[in-house]
Protein backbone atom coordinates (compact mmCIF):
# COMPACT_ATOMS: atom_id res chain seq x y z
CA UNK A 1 5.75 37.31 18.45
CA UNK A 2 3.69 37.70 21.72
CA UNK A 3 4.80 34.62 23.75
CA UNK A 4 1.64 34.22 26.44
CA UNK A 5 -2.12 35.18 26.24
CA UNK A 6 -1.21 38.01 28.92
CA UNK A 7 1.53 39.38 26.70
CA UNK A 8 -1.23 39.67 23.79
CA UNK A 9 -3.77 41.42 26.66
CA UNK A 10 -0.65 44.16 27.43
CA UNK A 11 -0.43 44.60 23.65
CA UNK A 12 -4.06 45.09 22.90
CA UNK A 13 -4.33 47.68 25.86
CA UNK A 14 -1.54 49.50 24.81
CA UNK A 15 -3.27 49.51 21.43
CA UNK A 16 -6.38 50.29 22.26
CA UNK A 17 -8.63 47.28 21.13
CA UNK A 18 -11.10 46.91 23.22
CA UNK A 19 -12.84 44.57 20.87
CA UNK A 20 -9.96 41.90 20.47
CA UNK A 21 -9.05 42.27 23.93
CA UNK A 22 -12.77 41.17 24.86
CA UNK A 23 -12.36 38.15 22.36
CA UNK A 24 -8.70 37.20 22.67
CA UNK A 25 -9.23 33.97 24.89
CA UNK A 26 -11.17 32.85 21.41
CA UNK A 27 -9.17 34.96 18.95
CA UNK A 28 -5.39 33.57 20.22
CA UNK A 29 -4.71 29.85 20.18
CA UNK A 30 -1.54 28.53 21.64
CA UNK A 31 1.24 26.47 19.85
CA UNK A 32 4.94 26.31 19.36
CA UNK A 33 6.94 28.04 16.72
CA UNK A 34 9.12 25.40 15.20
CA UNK A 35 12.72 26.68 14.37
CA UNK A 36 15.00 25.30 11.78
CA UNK A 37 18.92 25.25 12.16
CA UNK A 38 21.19 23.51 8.65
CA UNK A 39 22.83 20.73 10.58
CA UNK A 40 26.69 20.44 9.33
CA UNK A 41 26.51 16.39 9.43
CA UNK A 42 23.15 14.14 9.65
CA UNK A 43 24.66 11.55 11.59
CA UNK A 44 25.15 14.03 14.63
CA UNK A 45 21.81 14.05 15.19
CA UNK A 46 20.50 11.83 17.51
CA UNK A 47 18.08 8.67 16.25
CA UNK A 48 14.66 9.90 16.89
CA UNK A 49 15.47 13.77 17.41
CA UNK A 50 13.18 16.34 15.44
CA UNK A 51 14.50 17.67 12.33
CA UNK A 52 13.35 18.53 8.39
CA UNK A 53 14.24 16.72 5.58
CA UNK A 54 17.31 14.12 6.03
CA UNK A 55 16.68 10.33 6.20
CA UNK A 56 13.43 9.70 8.39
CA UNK A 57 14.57 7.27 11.45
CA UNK A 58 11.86 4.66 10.94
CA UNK A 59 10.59 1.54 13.15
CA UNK A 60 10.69 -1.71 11.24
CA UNK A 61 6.73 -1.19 11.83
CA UNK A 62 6.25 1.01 9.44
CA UNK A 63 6.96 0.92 5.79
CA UNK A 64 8.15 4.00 3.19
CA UNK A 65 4.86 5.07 1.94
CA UNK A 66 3.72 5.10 -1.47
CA UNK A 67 1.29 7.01 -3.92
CA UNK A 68 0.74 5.73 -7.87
CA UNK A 69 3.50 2.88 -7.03
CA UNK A 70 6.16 6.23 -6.02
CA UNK A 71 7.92 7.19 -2.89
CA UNK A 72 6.16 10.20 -1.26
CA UNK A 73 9.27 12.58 -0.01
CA UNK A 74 10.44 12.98 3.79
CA UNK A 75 9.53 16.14 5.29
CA UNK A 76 10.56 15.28 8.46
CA UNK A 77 9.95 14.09 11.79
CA UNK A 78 8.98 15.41 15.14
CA UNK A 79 9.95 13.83 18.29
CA UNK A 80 6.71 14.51 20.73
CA UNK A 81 8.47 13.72 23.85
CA UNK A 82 10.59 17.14 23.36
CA UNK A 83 7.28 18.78 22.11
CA UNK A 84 4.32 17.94 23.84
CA UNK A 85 6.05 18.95 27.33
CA UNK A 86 5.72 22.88 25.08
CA UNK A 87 2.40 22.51 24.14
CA UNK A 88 -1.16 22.66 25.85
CA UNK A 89 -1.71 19.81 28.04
CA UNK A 90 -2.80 16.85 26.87
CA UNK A 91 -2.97 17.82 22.88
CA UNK A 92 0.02 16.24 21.75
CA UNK A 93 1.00 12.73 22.05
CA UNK A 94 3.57 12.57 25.38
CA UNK A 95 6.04 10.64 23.34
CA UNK A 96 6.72 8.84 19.66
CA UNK A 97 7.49 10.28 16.56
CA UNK A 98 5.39 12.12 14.23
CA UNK A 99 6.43 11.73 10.34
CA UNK A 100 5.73 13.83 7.12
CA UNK A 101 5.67 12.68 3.61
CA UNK A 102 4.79 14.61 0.87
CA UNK A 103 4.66 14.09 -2.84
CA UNK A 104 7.01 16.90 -4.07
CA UNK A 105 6.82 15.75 -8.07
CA UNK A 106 2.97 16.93 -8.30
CA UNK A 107 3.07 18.83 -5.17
CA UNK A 108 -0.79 18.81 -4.63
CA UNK A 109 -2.74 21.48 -3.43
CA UNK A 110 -5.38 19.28 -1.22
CA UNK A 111 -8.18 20.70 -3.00
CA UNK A 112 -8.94 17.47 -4.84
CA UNK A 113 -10.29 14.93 -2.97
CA UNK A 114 -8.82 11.89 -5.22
CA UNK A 115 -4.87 13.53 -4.15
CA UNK A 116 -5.61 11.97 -0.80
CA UNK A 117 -2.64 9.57 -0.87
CA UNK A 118 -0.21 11.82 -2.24
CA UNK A 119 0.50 12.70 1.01
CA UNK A 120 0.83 10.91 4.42
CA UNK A 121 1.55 11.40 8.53
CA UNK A 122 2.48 8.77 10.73
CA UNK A 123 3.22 8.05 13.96
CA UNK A 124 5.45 5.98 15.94
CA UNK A 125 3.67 5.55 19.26
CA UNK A 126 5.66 2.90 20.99
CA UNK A 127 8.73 4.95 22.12
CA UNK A 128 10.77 1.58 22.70
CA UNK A 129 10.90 0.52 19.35
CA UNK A 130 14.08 0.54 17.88
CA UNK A 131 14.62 2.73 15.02
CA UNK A 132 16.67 2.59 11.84
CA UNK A 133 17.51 5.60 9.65
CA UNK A 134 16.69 4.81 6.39
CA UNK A 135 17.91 5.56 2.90
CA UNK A 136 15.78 8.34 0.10
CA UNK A 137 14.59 5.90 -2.13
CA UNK A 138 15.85 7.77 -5.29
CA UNK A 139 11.85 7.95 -6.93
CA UNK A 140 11.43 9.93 -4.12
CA UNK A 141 13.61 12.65 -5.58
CA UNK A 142 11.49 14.61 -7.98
CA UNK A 143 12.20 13.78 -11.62
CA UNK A 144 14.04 17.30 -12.31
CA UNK A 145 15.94 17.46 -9.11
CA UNK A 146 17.74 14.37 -10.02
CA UNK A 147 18.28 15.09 -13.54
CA UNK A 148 20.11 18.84 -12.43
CA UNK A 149 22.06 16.33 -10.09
CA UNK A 150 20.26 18.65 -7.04
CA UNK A 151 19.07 15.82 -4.80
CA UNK A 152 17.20 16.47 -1.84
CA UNK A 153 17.52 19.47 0.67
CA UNK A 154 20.36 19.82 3.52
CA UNK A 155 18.75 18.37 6.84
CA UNK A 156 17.77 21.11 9.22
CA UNK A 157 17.68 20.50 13.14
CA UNK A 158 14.42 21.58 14.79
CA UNK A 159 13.56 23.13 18.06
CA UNK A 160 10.33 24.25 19.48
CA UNK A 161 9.35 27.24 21.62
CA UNK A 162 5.91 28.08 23.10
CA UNK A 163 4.05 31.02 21.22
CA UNK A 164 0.54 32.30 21.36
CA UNK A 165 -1.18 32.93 17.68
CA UNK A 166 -3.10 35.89 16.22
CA UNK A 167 -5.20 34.94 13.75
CA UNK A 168 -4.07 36.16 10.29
CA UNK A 169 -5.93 39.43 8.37
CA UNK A 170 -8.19 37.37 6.33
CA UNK A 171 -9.23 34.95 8.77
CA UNK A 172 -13.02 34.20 8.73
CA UNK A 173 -13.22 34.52 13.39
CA UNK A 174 -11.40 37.81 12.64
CA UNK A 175 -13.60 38.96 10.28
CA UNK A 176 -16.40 37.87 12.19
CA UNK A 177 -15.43 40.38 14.95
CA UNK A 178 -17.18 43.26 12.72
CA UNK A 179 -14.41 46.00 14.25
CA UNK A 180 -14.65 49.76 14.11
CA UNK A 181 -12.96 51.22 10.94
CA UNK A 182 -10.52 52.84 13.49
CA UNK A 183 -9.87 49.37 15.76
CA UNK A 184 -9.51 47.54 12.55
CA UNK A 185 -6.90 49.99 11.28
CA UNK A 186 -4.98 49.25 14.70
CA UNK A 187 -5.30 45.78 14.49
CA UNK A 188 -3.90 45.83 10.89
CA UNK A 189 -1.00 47.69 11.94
CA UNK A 190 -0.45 45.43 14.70
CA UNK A 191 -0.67 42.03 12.92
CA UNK A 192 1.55 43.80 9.89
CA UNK A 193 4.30 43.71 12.68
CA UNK A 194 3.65 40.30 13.76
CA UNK A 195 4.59 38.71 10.20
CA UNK A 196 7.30 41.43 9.57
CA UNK A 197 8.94 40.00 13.00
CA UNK A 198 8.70 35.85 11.48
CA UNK A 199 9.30 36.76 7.94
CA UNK A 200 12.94 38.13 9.66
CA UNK A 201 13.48 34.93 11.90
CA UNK A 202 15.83 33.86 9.02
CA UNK A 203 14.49 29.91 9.81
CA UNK A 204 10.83 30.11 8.33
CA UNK A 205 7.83 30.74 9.94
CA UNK A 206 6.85 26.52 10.62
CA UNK A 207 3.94 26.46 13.21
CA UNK A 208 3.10 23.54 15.09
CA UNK A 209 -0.66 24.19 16.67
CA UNK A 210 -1.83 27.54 17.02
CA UNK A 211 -3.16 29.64 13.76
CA UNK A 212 -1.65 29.25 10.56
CA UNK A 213 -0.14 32.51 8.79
CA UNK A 214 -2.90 32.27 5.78
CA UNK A 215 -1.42 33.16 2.06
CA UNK A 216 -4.98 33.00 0.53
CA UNK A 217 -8.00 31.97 3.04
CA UNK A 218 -9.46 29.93 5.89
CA UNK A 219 -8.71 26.65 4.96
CA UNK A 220 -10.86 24.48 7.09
CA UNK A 221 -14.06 24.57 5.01
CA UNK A 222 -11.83 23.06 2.15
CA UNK A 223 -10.35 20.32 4.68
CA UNK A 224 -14.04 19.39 5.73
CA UNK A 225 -15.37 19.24 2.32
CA UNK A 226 -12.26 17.59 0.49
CA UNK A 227 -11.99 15.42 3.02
CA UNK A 228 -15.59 14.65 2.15
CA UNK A 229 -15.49 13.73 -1.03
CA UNK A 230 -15.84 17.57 -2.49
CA UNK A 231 -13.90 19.04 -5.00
CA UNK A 232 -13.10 22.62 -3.65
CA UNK A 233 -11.21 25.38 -5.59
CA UNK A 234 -12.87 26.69 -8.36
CA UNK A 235 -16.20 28.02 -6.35
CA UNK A 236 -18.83 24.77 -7.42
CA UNK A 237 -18.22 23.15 -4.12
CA UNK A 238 -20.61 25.30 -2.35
CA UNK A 239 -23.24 24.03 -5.16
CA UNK A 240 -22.79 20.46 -4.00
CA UNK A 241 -25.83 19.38 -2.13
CA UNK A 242 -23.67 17.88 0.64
CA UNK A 243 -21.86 20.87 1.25
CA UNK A 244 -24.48 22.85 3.79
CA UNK A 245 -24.32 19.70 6.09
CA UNK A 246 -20.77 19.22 5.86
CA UNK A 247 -19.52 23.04 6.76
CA UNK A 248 -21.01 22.34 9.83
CA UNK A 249 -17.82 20.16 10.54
CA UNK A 250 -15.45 22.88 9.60
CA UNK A 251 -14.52 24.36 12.77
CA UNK A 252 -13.63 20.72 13.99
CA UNK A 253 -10.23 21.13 12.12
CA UNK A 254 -7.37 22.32 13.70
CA UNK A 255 -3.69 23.20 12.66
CA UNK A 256 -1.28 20.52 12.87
CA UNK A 257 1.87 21.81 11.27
CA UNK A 258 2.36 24.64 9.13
CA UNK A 259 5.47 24.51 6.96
CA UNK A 260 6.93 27.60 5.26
CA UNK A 261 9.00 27.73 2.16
CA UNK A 262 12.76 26.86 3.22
CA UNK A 263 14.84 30.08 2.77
CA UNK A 264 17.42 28.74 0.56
CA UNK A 265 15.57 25.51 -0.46
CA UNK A 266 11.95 23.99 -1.15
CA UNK A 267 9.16 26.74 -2.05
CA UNK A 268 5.99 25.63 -1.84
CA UNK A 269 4.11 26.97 -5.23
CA UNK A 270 4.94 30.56 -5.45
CA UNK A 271 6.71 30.92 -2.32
CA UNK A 272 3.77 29.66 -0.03
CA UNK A 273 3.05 27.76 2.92
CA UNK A 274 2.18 23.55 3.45
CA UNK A 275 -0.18 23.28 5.74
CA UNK A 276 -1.48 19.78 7.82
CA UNK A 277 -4.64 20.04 9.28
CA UNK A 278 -6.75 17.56 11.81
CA UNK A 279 -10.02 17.41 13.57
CA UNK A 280 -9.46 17.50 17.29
CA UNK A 281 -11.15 14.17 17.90
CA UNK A 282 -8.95 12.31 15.33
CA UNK A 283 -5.81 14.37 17.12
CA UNK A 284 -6.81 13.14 20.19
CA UNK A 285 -7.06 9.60 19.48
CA UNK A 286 -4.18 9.86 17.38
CA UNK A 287 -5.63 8.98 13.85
CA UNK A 288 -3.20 10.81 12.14
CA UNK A 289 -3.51 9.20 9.09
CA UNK A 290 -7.15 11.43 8.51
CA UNK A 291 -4.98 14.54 8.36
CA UNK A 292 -5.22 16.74 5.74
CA UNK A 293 -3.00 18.92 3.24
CA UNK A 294 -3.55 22.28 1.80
CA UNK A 295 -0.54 23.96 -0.27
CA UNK A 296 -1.32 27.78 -0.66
């Protein structure tokens, strides 16, 4: 996976695409690739450090959260002092933790604009808060794990690594491009070769930034209208008057974490991908409590 915007220039050269190498400064976006390690015993990692699933190390600031009266699960937690020093300047948060809860007993899809609660990221901003690291709260376990005596996955550590991001085949600014048969062909190849190389990492192809691998489609137009107040999925949300007014916000969303379906553990759906999305202006004034969901 090409590492800097000049590796992805040498590529495109060498595979003649003149077209994406004329649009790569919009085509790539940088972010890290976040990669997951099983860590043998919880307790050796460090209060505050990055990591997936585990017991989130909370401030006394800020409470489990709830949807319907239920625990949402821990995802996990991202320490931004480690990441934002990885990412493009001044996106990320320089330090605090960034948490993410998830409702794995419906896992919802973020097409429906009334699931809004069944999922939630915080942040810890004040990096001299003491932190605690707290206990599952057993609801939080979904009903059939806990009945197969299952329980929640193994903690993994985390560490990040600065990548530059293709878009995927089916992305619409890829599309948009209106290649060659011949280019396009190249390009296939090329991008083919890209997900072979993170489906073989072995830790899961989690993105934080950059593009999003896409299962199904571009997802922003469903975070701007769901967001909204639209129902998406099923094709009537383009008949809702409001929606012609509202795409116009879609390209104000941006990728905020992209986790893939654990190896040996969690799938999401049918082997899929949870995405977290945020407008830029929200990410910037750290209002990460408007992000937005999307299971494909």
């Amino acid at each position: 996976m090409p590492r800097t915007l000049d590796d992805l220039r040498g590529e495109a050269r060498r595979r003649r695409l003149p077209n994406v190498l004329r649009n790569l400064e919009r085509l790539a976006s940088p972010g890290l690739r976040v990669s997951a390690a099983p860590a043998a015993d919880e307790d050796r990692i460090p209060l505050g450090a990055s990591k997936f699933w585990g017991r989130p190390d909370l401030p006394a600031s800020i409470e489990w959260p709830l949807a319907s009266g239920r625990p949402l699960a821990f995802l996990g937690q991202l320490d931004m002092a480690v990441a934002s020093p990885l990412a493009d300047p001044d996106v990320l948060p320089a330090a605090g933790l960034l948490y993410f809860f998830y409702d794995l007993e419906t896992m919802p899809t973020g097409l429906d604009p009334a699931e809004k609660s069944f999922w939630r990221v915080l942040f810890q901003e004040d990096p001299s808060e003491p932190l605690r690291r707290v206990p599952v709260p057993e609801e939080a376990v979904p009903a059939a794990w806990r009945d197969s005596g299952e329980g929640m996955p193994e903690p993994l550590s985390l560490s990040f690594e600065t990548r530059v991001f293709l878009p995927s085949q089916n992305d619409v600014d890829l599309l948009e491009l209106g290649l060659p048969d011949d280019e396009d062909e190249r390009l296939q190849e090329w991008l083919d070769e890209e997900d072979e190389k993170g489906a073989q990492s072995g830790s899961g192809d989690h993105r934080l930034l950059g593009r999003p691998f896409l299962i199904r489609s571009d997802m922003r137009l469903e975070c701007q209208l769901a967001s909204n107040g639209v129902r998406c999925g099923d094709g009537s949300e383009l008949d809702d008057p409001r929606a012609p007014e509202l795409a116009r916000g879609a390209g104000d969303w941006r990728l905020l974490l992209q986790r893939d379906s654990d190896p040996d553990g969690v799938t999401w759906g049918d082997g899929g991908m949870l995405y977290f999305w945020i407008r830029y202006a929200d990410l910037r004034s750290l209002r990460f409590e408007n992000a937005w969901c999307i299971l494909q």
